[in-house]
Protein backbone atom coordinates (compact mmCIF):
# COMPACT_ATOMS: atom_id res chain seq x y z
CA UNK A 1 69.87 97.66 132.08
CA UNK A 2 71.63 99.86 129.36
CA UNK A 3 72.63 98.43 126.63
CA UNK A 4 73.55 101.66 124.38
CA UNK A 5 77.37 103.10 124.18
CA UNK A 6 77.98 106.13 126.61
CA UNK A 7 77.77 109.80 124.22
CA UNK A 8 81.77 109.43 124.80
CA UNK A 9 82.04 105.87 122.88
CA UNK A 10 79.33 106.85 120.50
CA UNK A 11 81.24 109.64 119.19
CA UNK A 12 84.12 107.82 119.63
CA UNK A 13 82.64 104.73 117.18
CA UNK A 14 81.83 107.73 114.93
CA UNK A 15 84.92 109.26 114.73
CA UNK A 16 86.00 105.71 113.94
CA UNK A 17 83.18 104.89 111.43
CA UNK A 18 83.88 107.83 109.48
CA UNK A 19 88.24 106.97 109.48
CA UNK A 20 87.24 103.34 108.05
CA UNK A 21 84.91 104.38 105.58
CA UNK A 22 87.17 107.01 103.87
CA UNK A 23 90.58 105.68 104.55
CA UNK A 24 90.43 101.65 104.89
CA UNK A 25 87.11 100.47 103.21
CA UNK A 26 87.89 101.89 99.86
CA UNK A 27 91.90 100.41 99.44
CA UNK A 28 91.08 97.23 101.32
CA UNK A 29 90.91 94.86 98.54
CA UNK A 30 93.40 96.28 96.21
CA UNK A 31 95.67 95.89 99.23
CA UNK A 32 94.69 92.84 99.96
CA UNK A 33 94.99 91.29 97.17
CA UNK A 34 98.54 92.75 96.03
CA UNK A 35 99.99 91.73 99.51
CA UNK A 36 100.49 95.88 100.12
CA UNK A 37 101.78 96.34 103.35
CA UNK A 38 99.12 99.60 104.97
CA UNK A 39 101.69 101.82 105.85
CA UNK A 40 99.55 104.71 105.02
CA UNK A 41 96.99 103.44 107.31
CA UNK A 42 99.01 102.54 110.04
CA UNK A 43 100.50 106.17 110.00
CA UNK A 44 96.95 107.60 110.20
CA UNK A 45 96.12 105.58 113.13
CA UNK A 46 99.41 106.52 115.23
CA UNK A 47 98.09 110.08 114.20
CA UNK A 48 94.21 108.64 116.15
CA UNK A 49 96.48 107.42 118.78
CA UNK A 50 94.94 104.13 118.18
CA UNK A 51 97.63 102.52 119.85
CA UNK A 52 97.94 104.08 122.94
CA UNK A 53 93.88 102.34 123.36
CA UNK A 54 95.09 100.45 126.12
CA UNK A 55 98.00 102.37 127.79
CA UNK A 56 97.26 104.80 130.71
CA UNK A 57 96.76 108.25 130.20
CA UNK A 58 99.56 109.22 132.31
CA UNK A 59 101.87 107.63 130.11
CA UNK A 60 100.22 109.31 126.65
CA UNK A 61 97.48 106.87 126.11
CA UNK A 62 94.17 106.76 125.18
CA UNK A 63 92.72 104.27 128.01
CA UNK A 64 89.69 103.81 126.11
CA UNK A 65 88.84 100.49 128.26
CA UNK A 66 88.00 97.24 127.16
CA UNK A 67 84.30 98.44 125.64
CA UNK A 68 86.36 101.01 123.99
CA UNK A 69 88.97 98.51 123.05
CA UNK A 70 86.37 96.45 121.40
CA UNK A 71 84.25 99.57 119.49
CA UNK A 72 87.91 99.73 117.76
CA UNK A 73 88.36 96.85 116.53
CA UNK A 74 85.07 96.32 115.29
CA UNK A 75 84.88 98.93 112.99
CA UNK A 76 88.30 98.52 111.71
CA UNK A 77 87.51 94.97 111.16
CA UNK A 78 84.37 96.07 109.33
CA UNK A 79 86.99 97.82 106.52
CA UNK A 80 89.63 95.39 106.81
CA UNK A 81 90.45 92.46 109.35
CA UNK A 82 94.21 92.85 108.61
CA UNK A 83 94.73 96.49 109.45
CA UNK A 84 93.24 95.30 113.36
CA UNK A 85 95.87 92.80 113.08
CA UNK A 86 98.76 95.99 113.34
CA UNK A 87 96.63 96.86 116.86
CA UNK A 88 95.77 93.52 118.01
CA UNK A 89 99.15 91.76 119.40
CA UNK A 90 100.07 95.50 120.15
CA UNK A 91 97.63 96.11 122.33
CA UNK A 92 97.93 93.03 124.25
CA UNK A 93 101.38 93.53 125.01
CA UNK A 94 100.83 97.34 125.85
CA UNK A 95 98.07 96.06 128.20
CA UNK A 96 100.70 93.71 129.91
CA UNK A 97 103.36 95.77 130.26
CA UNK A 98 101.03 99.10 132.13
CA UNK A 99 99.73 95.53 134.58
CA UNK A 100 103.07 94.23 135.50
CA UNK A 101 106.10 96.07 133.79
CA UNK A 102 108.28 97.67 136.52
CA UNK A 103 108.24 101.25 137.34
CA UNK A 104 111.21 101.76 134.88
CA UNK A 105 109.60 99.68 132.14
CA UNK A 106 106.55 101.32 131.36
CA UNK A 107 108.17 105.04 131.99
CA UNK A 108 111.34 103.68 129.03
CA UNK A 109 108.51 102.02 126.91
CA UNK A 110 104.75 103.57 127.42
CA UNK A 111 105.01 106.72 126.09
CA UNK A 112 106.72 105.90 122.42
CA UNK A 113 103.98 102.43 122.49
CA UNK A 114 100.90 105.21 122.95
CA UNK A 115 102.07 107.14 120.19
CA UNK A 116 102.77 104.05 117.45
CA UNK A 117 106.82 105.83 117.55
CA UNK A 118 107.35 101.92 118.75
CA UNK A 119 105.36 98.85 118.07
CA UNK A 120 105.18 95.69 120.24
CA UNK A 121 103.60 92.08 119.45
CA UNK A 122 103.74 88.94 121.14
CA UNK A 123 105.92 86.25 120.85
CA UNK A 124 104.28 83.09 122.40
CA UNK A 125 103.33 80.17 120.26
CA UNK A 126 105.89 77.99 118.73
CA UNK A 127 106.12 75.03 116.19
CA UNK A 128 105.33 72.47 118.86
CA UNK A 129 103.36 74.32 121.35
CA UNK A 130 100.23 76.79 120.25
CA UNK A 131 97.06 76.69 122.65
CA UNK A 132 99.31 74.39 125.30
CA UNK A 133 101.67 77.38 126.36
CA UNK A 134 103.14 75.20 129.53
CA UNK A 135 104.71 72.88 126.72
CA UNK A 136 106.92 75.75 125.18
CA UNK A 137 110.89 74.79 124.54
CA UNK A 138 112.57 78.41 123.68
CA UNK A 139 114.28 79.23 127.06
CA UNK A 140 116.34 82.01 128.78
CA UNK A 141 119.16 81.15 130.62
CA UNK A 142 120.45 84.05 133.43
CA UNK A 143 123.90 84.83 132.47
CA UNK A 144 124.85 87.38 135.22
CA UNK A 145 122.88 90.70 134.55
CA UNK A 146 121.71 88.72 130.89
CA UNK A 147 119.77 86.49 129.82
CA UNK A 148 120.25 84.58 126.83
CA UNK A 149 117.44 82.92 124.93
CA UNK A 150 117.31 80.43 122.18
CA UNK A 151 114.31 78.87 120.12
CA UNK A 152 111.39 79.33 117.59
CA UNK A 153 108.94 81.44 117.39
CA UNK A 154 105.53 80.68 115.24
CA UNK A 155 102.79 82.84 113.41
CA UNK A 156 104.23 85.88 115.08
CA UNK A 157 102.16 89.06 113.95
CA UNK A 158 104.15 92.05 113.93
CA UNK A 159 106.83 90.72 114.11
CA UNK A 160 108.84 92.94 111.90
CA UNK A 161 108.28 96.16 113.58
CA UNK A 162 108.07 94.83 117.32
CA UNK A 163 110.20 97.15 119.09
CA UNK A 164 110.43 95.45 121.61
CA UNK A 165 109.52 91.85 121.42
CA UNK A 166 108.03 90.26 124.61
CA UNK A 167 108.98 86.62 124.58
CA UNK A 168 107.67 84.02 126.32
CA UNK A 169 110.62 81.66 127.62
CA UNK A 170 111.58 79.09 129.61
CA UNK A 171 113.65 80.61 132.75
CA UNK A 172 113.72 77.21 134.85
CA UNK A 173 114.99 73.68 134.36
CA UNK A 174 111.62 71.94 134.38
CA UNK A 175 110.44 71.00 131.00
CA UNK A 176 106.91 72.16 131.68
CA UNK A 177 105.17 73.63 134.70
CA UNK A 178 103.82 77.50 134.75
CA UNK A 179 106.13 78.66 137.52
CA UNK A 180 109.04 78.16 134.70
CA UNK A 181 107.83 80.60 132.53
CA UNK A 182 108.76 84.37 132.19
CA UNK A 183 108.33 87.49 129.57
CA UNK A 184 111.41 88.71 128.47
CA UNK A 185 111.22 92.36 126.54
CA UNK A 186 113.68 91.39 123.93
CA UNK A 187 114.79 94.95 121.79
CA UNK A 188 114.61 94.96 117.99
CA UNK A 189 118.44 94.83 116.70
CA UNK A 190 119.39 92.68 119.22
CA UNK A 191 122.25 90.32 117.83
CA UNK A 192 120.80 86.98 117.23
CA UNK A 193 116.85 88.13 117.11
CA UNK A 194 115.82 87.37 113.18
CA UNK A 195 112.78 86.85 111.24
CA UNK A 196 113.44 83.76 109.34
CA UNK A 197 110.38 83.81 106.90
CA UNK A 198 106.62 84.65 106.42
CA UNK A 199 104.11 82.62 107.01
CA UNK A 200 101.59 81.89 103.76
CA UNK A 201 98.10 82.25 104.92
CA UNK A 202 94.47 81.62 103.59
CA UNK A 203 93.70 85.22 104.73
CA UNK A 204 94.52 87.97 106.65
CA UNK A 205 96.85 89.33 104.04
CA UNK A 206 98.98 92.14 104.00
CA UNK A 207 100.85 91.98 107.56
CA UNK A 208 103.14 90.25 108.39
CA UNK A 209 103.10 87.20 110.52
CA UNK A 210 106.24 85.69 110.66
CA UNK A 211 108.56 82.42 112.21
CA UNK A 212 111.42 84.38 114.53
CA UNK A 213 114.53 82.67 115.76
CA UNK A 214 116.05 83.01 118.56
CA UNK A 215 119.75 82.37 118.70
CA UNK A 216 122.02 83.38 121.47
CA UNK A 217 120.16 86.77 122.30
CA UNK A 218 121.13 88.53 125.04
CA UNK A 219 119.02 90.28 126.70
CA UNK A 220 119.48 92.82 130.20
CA UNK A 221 118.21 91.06 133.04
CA UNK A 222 116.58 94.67 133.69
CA UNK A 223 114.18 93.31 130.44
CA UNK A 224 112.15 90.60 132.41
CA UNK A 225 109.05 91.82 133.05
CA UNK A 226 108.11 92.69 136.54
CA UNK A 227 111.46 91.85 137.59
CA UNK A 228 110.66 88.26 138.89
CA UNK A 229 110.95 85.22 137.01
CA UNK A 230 108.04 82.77 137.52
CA UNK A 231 105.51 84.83 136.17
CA UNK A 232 105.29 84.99 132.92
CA UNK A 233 102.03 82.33 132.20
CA UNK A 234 99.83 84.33 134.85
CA UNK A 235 101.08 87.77 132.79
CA UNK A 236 99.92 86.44 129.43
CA UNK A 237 96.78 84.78 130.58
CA UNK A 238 95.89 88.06 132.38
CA UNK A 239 96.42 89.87 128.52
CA UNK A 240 94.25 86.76 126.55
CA UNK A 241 91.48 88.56 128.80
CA UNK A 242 91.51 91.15 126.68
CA UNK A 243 92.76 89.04 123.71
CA UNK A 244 89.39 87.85 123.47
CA UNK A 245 87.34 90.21 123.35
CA UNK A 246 90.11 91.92 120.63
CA UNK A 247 88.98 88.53 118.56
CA UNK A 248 84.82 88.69 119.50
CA UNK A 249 84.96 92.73 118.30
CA UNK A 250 86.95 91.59 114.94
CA UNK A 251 84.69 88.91 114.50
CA UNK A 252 81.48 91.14 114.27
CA UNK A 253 83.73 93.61 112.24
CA UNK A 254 83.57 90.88 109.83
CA UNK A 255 79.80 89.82 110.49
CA UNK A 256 78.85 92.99 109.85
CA UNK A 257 80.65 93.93 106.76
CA UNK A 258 79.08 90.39 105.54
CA UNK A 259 75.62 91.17 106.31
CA UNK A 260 76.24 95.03 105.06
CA UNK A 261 76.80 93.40 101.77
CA UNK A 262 74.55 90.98 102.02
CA UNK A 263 71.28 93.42 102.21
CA UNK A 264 72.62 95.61 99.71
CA UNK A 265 73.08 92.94 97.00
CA UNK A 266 69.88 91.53 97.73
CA UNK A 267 68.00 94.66 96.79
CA UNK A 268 69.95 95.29 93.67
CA UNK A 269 70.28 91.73 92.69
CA UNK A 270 66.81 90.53 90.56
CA UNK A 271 65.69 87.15 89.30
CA UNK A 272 62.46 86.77 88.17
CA UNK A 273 61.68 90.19 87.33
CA UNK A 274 62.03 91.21 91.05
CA UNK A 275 64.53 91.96 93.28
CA UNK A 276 65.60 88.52 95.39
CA UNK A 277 65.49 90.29 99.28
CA UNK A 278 61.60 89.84 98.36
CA UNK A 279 61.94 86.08 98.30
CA UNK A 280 61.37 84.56 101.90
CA UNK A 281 64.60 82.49 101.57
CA UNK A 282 66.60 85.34 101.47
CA UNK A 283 64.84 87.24 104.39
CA UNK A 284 64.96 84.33 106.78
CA UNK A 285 69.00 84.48 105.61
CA UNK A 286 69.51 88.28 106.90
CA UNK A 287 66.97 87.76 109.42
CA UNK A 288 69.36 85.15 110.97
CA UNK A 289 72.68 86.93 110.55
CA UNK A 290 71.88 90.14 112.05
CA UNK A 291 69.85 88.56 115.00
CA UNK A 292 73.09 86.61 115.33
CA UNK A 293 75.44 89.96 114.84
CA UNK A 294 73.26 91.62 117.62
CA UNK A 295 73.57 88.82 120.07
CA UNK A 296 76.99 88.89 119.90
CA UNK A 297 77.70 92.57 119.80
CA UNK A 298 75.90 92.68 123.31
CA UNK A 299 77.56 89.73 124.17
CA UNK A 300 81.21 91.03 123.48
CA UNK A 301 80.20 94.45 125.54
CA UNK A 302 79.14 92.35 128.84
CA UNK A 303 82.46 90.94 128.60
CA UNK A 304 84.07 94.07 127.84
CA UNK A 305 82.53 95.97 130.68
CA UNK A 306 83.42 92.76 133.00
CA UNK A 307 86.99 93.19 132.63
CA UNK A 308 86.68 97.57 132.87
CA UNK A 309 84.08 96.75 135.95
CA UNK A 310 87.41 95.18 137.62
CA UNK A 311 85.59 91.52 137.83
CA UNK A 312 87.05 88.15 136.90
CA UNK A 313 86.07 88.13 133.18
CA UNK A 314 87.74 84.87 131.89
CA UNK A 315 83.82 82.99 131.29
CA UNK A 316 82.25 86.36 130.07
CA UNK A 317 85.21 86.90 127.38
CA UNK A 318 85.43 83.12 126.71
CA UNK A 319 81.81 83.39 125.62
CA UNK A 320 82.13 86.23 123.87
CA UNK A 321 84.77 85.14 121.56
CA UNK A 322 83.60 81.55 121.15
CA UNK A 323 80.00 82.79 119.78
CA UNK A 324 80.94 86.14 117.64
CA UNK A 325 83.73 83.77 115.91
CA UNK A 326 80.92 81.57 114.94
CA UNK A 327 78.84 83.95 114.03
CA UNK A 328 81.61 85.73 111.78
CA UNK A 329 81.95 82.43 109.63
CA UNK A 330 78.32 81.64 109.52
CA UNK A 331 77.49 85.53 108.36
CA UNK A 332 80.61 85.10 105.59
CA UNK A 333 79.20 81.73 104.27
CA UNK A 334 75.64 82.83 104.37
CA UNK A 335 76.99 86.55 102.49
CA UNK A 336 77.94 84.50 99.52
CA UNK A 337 75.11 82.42 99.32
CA UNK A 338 73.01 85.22 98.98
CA UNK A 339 75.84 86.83 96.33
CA UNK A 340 75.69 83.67 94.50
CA UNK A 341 78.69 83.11 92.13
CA UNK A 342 79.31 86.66 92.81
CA UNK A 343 80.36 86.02 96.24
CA UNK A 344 83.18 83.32 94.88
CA UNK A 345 84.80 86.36 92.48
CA UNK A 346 87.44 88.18 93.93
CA UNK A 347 85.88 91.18 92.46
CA UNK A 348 83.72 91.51 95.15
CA UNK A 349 84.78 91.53 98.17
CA UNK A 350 82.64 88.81 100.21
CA UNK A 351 85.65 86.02 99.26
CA UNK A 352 87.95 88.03 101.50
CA UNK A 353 85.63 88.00 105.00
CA UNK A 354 84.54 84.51 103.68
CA UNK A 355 88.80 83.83 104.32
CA UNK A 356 89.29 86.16 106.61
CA UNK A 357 86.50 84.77 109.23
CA UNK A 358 88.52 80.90 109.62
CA UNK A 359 90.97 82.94 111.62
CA UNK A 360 88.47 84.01 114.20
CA UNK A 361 87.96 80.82 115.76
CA UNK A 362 91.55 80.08 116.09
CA UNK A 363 92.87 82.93 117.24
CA UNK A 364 93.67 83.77 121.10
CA UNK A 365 92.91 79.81 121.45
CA UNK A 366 90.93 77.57 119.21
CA UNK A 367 87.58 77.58 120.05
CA UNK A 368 87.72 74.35 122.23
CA UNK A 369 90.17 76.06 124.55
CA UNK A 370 87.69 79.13 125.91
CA UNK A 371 84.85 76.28 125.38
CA UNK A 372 86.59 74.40 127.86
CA UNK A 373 87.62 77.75 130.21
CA UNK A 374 83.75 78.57 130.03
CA UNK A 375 83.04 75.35 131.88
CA UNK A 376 85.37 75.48 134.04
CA UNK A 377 84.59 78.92 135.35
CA UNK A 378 80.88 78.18 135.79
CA UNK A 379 81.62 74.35 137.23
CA UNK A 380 83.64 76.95 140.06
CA UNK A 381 81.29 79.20 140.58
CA UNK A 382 78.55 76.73 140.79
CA UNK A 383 80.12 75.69 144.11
C-alpha cells in the first residue's frame, strides 16, 4: 500500500503551502477578528483557479479529484477555516452541476464557475429542516416554462455572491417524500431572491452565511437541474460525498494548525527553569494529537481516493469526517491547555481554531447523521 501523495499532489500541496503561509496565515486574525471580508484572498485564489478544483478540464477546471480536493482544503484550513468556507459550498455545487446539469447547463455555467468570474453555494437547510432534508417546506410551483419558488433559506454560506443559487425545493404536492424534491439554479438579481440578514456565529468569521428568502421568484423551467423534477435529494446526497471529505480535510487544517502551535509554544514556553515540552505531561499531549492528526489524514485520503476510484464512498467519507471533526476539537482544546491562559487571549491565535473547530462536527450533517450512514452501509454490506 502507498500511502504518500503522487509528485503531482505533492507539488501541488506545496504550491499551496507556500500561498497560505504568505498570503492567508499572516492576515488571518486581524481579519478575523474585524469581521474583514478576504476579498484579496479570494481574488488570489480565482487567479490559482482554486475553484475550478472540481469542474472538468474541458470546461476550464482544475479536476484535481477528491484527494486533490481534500490537500486544498487542508492547507487553507491550516491558515484560516473561513477562507475554505468561499470554496467549500462552491465546490459542492460545481461538483453537482458537471454530474447532472444538462448539456446546456454546464456549457452556460462551467467555464465562468472554474475561473471564480461566478460563484455558486448551496441553498438547502432551512429554519425547520437542517440534517432531515425530506422535511423541507420552500417549494417551486411549474408555472408554464417557470417556476416560482417561495420559502426560507438558513445558514446559507455564500450566499451573497452565489451566482447562481441552486435551491433545493419542493416541486410536488406531498409534504415529504424524496421523489418531491428538485434543484432549481436560481440567478442572482432575480426579482424576489434577497438576503434578509447574517447569521451571528461563534466562529468562522468573516464570510458570510446568511438567511435568504424566497418570495415569488421566477425561475426558467430550463434552470432545473438535469431537466427532470424528482431528483433533486439523490443530486445533493451524491455532492455531501464530497461534502465530507471538504469537512474531514478542514478539520485537520485546523488540527494541524493546533498542534503546529502547540509544539512551538511548548519549546519556548519555560516553568521551572526549563522549557515545559520536557515535562512528560506535555509530551503525552502532542504525542496524542498528532497520532490522532495522522490517523485521520490517512483516513480522509482512503475516502478521498474511494470516491476518485469510482466506488460507493458514503461509509469511507462518513468515517472520515466523523473522526477528523473529533480530532479537530480535541487538538484545539488540548492546544490551549498546553498555551495555558495564553491560549484563552485573543492575541494568540489558538481561541480562533478552539471556535472555529465546533463547526466541524456539524457541518455536512451533525455527527450522528454519518454515524448513523456508517452503520448502515456496513449492516448492507455485511449481507
Amino acid at each position: 500500500m502507498d500511502f504518500t501523495l503522487s509528485e503531482e499532489l505533492s507539488a501541488w500541496r506545496d504550491s499551496l503551502r507556500r500561498f497560505v503561509d504568505r498570503e492567508i496565515a499572516p492576515v488571518a486574525r486581524e481579519y478575523e477578528q474585524s469581521g474583514h471580508y478576504p476579498t484579496q484572498i479570494v481574488e488570489r485564489m480565482k487567479e490559482l483557479g482554486l475553484f475550478g478544483v472540481t469542474v472538468p478540464e474541458q470546461y476550464g477546471g482544475l479536476d484535481t479529484g477528491a484527494v486533490g480536493l481534500a490537500v486544498m482544503f487542508e492547507e487553507i484550513s491550516r491558515g484560516w477555516m473561513s477562507v475554505a468556507g468561499t470554496l467549500g459550498s462552491h465546490t459542492l455545487a460545481c461538483f453537482m452541476i458537471a454530474k447532472h446539469g444538462t448539456d446546456e447547463q454546464k456549457a452556460r455555467l462551467l467555464p465562468d464557475l472554474a475561473t471564480g468570474a461566478r460563484r455558486t453555494a448551496l441553498a438547502l437547510t432551512e429554519p425547520g429542516a437542517g440534517s432531515d432534508l425530506q422535511g423541507i417546506t420552500t417549494r417551486a410551483v411549474r408555472d408554464g416554462d417557470s417556476y416560482v419558488i417561495n420559502g426560507t433559506k438558513m445558514w446559507i454560506t455564500n450566499a451573497r455572491y452565489a451566482d447562481p443559487l441552486p435551491v433545493l425545493a419542493r416541486t410536488g404536492e406531498q409534504r415529504r417524500g424524496s421523489k418531491e424534491l428538485s434543484i432549481l439554479l436560481v440567478d442572482a438579481g432575480t426579482p424576489g431572491l434577497s438576503v434578509s440578514r447574517d447569521l451571528g456565529k461563534l466562529g468562522y468569521r468573516g464570510i458570510d452565511t446568511c438567511e435568504v428568502v424566497l418570495d415569488n421568484v421566477r425561475v426558467p423551467a430550463a434552470n432545473l437541474l438535469s431537466g427532470e423534477e424528482g431528483n433533486g435529494l439523490g443530486q445533493v446526497l451524491s455532492a455531501l460525498e464530497i461534502g465530507r471529505i471538504n469537512v474531514a480535510a478542514r478539520s485537520l487544517g485546523i488540527a494541524q494548525a493546533a498542534f503546529d502551535k502547540a509544539i512551538a509554544y511548548a519549546q519556548e514556553r519555560e516553568a521551572f527553569e526549563r522549557p515545559i515540552a520536557q515535562f512528560q505531561a506535555i509530551q503525552l499531549k502532542l504525542a496524542r494529537m498528532a497520532t490522532n492528526i495522522q490517523a485521520a489524514r490517512l483516513l480522509t485520503w482512503w475516502g478521498a481516493a474511494a470516491i476518485d476510484q469510482g466506488a460507493r464512498s458514503d461509509v469511507e467519507a462518513g468515517m472520515a469526517k466523523l473522526f477528523a471533526s473529533e480530532v479537530a476539537i480535541e487538538a484545539a482544546l488540548e492546544s490551549m491547555r498546553i498555551h495555558g491562559a495564553a491560549g484563552y487571549s485573543t492575541e494568540y491565535e489558538v481561541e480562533r481554531l478552539y471556535r472555529d473547530a465546533p463547526l466541524m462536527v456539524i457541518g455536512e450533517g451533525t455527527n450522528d447523521i454519518p454515524s448513523m450512514v456508517i452503520a448502515r452501509g456496513l449492516l448492507k454490506r455485511s449481507r
